[in-house]
C-alpha atoms as a PDB file:
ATOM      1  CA  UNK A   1    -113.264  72.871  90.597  1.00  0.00           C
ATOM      2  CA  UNK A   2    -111.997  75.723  87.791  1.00  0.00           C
ATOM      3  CA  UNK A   3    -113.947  76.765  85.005  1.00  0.00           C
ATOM      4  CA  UNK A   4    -112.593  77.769  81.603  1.00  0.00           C
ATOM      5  CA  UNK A   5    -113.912  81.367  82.575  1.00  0.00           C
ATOM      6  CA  UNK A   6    -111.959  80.862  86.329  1.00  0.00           C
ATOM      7  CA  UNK A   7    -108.336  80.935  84.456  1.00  0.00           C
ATOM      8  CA  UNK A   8    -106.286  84.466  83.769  1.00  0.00           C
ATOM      9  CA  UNK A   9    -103.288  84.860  81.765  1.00  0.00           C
ATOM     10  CA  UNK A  10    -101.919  86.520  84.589  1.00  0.00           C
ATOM     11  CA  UNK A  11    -102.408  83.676  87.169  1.00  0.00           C
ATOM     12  CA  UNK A  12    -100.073  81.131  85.574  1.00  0.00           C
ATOM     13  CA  UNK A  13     -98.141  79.041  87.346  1.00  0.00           C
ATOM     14  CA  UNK A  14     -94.586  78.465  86.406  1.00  0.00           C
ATOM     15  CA  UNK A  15     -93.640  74.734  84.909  1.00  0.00           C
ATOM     16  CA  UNK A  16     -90.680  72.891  84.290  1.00  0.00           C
ATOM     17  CA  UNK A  17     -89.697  72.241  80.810  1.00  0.00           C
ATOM     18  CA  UNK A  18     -90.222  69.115  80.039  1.00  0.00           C
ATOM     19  CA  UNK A  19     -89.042  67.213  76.627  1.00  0.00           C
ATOM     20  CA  UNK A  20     -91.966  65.702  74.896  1.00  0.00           C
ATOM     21  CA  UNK A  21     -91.542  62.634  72.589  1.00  0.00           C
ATOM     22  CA  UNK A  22     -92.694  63.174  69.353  1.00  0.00           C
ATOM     23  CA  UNK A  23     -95.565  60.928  68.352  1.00  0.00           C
ATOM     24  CA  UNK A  24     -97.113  60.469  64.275  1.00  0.00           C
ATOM     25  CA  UNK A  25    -100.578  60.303  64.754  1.00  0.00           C
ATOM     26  CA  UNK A  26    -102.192  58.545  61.672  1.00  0.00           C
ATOM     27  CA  UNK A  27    -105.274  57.673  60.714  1.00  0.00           C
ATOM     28  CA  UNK A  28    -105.976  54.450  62.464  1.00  0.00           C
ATOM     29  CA  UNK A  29    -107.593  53.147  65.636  1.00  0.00           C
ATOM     30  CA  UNK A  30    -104.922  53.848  67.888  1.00  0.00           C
ATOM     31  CA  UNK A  31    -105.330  57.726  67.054  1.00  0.00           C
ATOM     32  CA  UNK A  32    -108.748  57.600  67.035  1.00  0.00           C
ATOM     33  CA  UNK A  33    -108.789  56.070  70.570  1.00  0.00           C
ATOM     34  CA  UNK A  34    -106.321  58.712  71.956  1.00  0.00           C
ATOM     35  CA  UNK A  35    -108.260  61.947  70.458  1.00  0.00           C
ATOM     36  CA  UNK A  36    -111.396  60.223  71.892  1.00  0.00           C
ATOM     37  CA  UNK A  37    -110.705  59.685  74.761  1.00  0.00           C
ATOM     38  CA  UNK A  38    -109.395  63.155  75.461  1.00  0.00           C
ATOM     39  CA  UNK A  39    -112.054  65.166  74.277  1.00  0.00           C
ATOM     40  CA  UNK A  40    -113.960  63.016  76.009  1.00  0.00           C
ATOM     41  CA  UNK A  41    -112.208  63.927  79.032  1.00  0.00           C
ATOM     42  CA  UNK A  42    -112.176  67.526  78.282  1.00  0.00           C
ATOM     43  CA  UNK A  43    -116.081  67.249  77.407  1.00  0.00           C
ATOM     44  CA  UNK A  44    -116.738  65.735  81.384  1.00  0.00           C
ATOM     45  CA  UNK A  45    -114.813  67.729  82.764  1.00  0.00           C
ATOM     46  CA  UNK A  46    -116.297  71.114  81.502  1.00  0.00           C
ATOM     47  CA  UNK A  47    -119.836  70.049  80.494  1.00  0.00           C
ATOM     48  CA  UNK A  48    -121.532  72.168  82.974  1.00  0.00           C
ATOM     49  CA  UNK A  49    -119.948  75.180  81.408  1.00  0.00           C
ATOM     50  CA  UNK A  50    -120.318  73.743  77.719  1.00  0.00           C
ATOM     51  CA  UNK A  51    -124.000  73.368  78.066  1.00  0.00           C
ATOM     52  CA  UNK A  52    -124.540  77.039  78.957  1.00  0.00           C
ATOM     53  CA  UNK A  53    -122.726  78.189  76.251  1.00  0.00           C
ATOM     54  CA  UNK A  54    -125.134  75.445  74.048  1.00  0.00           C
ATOM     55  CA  UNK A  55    -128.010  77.133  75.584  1.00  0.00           C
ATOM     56  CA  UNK A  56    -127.465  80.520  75.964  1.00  0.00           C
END
């Protein structure tokens, strides 16, 4: 699995362009559950890495 520290600028891959929907984000439950669960995501996926830099 890539690190954080594992990506270049130079090693992009090309995407598509894709049109995005534009969503309000408020503050309410929905939000909240969305932002959560993404850093939460983010968090699992890198916590290896996060905890170094915690401990370092």
């Amino acid at each position: 699995m890539k690190r954080l520290a594992d990506f270049k600028s130079n090693e992009r891959i090309p995407r598509p362009v894709i049109k995005a929907l534009p969503v309000q984000f408020s503050d309410d439950a929905a939000t909240r559950r969305i932002a959560l669960h993404h850093a939460k995501r983010v968090i699992s996926q890198h916590k290896e890495e996060i905890q170094r830099l915690a401990y370092k």
